[in-house]
N, C-alpha and C. Protein backbone atom coordinates (compact mmCIF):
# COMPACT_ATOMS: atom_id res chain seq x y z
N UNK A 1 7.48 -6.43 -9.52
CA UNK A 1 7.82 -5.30 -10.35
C UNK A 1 7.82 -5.74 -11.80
N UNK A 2 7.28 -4.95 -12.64
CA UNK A 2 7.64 -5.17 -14.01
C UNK A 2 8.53 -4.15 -14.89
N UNK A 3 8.77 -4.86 -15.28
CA UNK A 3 10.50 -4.27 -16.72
C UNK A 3 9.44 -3.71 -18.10
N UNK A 4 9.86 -2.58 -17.86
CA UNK A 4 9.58 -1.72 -19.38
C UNK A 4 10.16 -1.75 -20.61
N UNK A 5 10.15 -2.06 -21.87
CA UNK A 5 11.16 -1.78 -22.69
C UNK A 5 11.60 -0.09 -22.63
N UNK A 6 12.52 0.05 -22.97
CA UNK A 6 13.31 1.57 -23.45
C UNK A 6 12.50 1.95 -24.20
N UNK A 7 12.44 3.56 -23.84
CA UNK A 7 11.37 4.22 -24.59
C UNK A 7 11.89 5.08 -25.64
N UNK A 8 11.97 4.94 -26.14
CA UNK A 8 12.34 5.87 -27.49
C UNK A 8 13.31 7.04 -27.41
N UNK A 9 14.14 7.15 -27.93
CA UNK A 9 15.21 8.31 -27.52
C UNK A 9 14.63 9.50 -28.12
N UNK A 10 14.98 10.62 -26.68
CA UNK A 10 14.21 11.84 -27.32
C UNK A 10 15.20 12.15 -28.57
N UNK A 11 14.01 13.12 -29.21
CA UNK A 11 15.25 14.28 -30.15
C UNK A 11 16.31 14.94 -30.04
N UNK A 12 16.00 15.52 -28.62
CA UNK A 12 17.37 16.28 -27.86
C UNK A 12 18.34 15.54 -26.97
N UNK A 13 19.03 14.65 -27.22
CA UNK A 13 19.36 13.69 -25.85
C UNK A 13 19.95 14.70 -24.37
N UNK A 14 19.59 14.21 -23.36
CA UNK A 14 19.85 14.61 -22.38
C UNK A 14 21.86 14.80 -21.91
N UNK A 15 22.54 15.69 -21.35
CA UNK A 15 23.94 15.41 -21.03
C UNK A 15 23.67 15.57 -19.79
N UNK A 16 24.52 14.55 -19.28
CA UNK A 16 24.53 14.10 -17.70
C UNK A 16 26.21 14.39 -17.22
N UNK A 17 26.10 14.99 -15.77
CA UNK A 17 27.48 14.88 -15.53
C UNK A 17 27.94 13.49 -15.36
N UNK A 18 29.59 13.36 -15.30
CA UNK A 18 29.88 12.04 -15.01
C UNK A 18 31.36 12.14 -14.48
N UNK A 19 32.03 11.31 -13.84
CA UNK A 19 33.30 11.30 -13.44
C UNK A 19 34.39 12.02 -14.61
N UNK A 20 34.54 13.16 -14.60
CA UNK A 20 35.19 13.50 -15.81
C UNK A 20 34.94 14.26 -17.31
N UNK A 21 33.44 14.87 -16.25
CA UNK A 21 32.83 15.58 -17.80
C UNK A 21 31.36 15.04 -17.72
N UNK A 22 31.02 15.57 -19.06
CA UNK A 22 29.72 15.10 -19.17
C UNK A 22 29.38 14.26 -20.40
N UNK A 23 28.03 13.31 -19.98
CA UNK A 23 27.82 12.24 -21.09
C UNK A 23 26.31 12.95 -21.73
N UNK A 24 25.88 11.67 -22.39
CA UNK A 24 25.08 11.63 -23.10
C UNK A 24 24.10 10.60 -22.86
N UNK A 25 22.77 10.70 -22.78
CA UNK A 25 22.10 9.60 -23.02
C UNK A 25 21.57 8.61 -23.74
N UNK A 26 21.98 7.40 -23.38
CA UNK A 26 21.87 6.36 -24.83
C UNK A 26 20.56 5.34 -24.78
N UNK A 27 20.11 4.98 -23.96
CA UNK A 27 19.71 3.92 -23.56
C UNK A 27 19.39 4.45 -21.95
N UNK A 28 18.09 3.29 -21.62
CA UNK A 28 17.28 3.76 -19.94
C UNK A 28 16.28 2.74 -20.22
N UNK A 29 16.64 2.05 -18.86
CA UNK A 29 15.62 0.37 -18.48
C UNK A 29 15.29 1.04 -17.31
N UNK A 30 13.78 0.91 -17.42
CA UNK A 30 13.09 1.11 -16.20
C UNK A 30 12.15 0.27 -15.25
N UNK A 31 12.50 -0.27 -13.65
CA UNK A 31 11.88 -1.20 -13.30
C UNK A 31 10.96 -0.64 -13.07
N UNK A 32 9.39 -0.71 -12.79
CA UNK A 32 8.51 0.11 -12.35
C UNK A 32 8.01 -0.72 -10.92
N UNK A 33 8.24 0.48 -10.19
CA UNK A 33 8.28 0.16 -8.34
C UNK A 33 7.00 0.39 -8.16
N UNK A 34 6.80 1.03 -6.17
CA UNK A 34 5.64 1.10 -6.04
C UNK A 34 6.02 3.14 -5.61
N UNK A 35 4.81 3.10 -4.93
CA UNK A 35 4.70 4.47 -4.29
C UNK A 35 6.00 4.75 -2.80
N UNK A 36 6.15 4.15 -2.54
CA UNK A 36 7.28 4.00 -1.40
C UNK A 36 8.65 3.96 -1.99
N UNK A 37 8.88 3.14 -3.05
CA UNK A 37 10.09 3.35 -3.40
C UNK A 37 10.91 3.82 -4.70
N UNK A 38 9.66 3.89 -5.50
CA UNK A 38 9.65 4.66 -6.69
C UNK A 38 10.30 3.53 -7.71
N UNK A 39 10.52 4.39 -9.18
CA UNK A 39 11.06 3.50 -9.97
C UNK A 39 12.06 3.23 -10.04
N UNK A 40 13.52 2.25 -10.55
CA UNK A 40 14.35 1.80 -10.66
C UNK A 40 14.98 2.23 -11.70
N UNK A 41 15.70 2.92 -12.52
CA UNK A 41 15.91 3.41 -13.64
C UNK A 41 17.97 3.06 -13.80
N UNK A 42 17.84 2.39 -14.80
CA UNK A 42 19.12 1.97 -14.91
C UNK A 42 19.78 3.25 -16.56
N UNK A 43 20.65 3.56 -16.67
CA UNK A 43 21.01 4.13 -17.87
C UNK A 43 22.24 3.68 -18.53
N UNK A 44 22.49 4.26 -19.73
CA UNK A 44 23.95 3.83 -20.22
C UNK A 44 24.21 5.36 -21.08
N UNK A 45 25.38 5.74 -20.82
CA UNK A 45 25.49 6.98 -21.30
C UNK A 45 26.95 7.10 -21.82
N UNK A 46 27.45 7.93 -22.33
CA UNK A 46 28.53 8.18 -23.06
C UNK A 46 29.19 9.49 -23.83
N UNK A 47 30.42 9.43 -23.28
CA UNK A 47 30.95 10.44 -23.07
C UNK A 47 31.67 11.06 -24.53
N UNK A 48 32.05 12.23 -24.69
CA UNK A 48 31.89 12.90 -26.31
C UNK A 48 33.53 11.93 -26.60
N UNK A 49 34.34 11.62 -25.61
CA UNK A 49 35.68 10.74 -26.40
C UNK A 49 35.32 9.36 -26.15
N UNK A 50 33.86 8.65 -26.06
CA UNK A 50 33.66 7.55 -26.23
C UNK A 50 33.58 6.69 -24.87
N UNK A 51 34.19 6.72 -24.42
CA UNK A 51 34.22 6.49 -22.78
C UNK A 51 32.42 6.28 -21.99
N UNK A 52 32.22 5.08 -21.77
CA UNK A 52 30.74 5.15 -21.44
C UNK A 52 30.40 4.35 -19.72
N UNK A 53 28.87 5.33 -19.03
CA UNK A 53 28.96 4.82 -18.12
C UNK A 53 27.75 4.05 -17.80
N UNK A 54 27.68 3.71 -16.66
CA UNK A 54 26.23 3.23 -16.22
C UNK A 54 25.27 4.13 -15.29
N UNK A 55 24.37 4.65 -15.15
CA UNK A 55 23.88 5.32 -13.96
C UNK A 55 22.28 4.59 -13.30
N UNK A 56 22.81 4.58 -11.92
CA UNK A 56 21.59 3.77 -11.57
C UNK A 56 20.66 4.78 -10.28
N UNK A 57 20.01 4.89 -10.23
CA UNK A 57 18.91 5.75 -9.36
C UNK A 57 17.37 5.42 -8.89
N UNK A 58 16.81 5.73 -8.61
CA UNK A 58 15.23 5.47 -7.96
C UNK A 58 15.07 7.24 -8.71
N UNK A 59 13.58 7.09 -9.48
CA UNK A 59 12.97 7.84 -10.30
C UNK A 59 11.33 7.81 -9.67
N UNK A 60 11.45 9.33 -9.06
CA UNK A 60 9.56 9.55 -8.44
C UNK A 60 9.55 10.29 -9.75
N UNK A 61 8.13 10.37 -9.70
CA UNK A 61 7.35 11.63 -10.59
C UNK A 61 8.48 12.75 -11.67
N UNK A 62 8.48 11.79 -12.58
CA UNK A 62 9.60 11.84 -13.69
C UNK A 62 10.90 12.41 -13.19
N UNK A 63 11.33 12.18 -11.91
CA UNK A 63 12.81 13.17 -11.50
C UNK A 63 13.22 11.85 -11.02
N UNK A 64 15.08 11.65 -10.77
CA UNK A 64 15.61 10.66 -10.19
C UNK A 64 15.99 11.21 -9.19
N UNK A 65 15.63 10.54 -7.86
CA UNK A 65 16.20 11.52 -6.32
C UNK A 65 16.79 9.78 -5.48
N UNK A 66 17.19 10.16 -4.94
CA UNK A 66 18.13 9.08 -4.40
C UNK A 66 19.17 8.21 -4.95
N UNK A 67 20.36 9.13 -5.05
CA UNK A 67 21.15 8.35 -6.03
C UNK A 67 21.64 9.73 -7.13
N UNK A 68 21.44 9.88 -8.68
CA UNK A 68 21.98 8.92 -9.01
C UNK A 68 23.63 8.06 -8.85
N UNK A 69 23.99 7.26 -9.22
CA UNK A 69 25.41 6.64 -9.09
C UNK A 69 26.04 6.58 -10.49
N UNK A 70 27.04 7.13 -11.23
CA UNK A 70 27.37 6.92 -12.18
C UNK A 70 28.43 6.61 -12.23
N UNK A 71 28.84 5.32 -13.01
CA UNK A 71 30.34 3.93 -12.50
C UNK A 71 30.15 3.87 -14.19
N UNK A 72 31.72 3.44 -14.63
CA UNK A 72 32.07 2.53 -15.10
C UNK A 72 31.21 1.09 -15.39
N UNK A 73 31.03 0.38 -16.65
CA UNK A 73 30.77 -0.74 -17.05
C UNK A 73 31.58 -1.83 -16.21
N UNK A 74 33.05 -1.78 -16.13
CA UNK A 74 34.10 -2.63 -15.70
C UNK A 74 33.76 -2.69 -14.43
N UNK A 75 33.49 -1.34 -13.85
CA UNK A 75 34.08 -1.03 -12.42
C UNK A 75 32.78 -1.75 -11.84
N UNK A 76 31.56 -1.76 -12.46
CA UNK A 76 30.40 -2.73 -12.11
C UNK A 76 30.40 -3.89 -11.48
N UNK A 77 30.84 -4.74 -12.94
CA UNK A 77 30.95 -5.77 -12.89
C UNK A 77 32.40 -6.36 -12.14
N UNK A 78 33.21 -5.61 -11.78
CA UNK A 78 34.55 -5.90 -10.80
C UNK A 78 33.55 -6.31 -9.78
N UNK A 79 32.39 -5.22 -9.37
CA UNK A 79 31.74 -4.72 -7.97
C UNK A 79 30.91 -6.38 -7.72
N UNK A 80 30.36 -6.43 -8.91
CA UNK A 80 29.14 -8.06 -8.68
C UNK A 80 29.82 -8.90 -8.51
N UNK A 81 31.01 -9.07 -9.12
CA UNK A 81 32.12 -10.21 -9.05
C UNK A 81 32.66 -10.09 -7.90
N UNK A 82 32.68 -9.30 -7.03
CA UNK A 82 33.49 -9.17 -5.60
C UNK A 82 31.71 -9.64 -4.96
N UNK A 83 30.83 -9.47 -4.89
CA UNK A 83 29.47 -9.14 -3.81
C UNK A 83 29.27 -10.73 -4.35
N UNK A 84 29.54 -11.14 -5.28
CA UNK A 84 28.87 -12.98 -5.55
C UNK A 84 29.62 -13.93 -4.86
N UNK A 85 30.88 -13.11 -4.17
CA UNK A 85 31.57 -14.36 -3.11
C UNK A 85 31.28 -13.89 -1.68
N UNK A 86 29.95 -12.51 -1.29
CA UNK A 86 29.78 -12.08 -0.08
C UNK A 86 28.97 -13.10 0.63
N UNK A 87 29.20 -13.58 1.39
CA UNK A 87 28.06 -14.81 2.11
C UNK A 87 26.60 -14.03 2.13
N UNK A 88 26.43 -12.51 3.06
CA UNK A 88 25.25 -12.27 2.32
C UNK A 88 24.61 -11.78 1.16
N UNK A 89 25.26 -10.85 0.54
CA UNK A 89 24.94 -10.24 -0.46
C UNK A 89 24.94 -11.81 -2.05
N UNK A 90 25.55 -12.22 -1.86
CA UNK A 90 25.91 -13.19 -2.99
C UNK A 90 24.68 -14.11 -3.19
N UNK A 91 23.94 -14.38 -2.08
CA UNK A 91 22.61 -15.00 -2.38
C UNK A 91 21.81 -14.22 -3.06
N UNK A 92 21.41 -13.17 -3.31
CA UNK A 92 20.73 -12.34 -3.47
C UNK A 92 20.97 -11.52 -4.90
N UNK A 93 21.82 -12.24 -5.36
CA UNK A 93 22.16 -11.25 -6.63
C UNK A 93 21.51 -13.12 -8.04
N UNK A 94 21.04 -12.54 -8.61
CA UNK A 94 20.41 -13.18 -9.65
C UNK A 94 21.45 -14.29 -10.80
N UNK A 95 21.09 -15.32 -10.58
CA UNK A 95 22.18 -16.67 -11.06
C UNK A 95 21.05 -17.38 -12.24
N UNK A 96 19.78 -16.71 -12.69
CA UNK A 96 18.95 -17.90 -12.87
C UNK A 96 17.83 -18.65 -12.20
N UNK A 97 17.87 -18.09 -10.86
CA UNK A 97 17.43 -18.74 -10.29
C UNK A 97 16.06 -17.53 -9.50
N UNK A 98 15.13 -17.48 -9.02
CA UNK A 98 14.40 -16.29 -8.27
C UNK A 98 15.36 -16.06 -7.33
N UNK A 99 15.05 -14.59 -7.55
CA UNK A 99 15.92 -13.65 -6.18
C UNK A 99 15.33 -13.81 -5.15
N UNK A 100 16.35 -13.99 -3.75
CA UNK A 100 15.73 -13.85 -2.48
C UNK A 100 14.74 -12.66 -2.16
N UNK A 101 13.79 -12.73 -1.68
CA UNK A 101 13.21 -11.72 -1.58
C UNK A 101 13.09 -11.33 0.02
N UNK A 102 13.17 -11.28 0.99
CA UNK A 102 13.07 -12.14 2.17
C UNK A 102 13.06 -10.33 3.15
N UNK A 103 12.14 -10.18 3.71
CA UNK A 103 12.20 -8.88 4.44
C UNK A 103 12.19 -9.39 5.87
N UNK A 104 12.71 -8.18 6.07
CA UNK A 104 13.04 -7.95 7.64
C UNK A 104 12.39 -6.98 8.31
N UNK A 105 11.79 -7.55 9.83
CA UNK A 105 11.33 -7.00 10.28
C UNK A 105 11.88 -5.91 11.41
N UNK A 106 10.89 -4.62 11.27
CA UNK A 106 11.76 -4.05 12.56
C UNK A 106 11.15 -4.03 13.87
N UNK A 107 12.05 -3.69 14.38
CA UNK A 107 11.86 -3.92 15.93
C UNK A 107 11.67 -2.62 16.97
């Protein structure tokens, strides 16, 4: 997959709901997937008393469908900091090193 830079903020920014109201769009990193699983679209958004979140989703044909998830910055990184001591998940999350990539077959 390859990483896009952020594309230019429209004129109109987009408001997104969020735990508590609605945000704003600030910022959007997009991994670009394939046809099966679409793109990866990470956001950062923020709310009119400052309060900002993250939203993460899979993006087909300019719409995000599966997902999106919109968390907290903190509540994130609480989440990676708990999954980096999971025996499986903890291999798999990025140290520096290449990510496991390792598929499974079905049966």
């Amino acid at each position: 997959m390859k990483t896009l830079p952020t594309p230019p903020a429209p004129t109109r920014r987009a408001t997104i709901a969020v735990p508590g109201g609605r945000a704003t769009l600030t910022a959007e990193v997009v991994e670009i997937g394939d046809s099966e699983t679409g793109d990866i679209v990470l956001q950062s958004l923020e709310r009119s008393d400052g309060r900002c979140f993250l939203r993460l989703g899979y993006r087909r044909n300019g719409r995000l469908v599966r997902g999106p998830v919109s968390f907290e910055p903190r509540a994130f990184a609480r989440l990676v900091k708990q999954a980096a001591k999971d025996a499986t998940i903890g291999p798999l999350l990025p140290d520096g090193k290449p990510v496991a990539t390792a598929r499974r077959q079905r049966a």
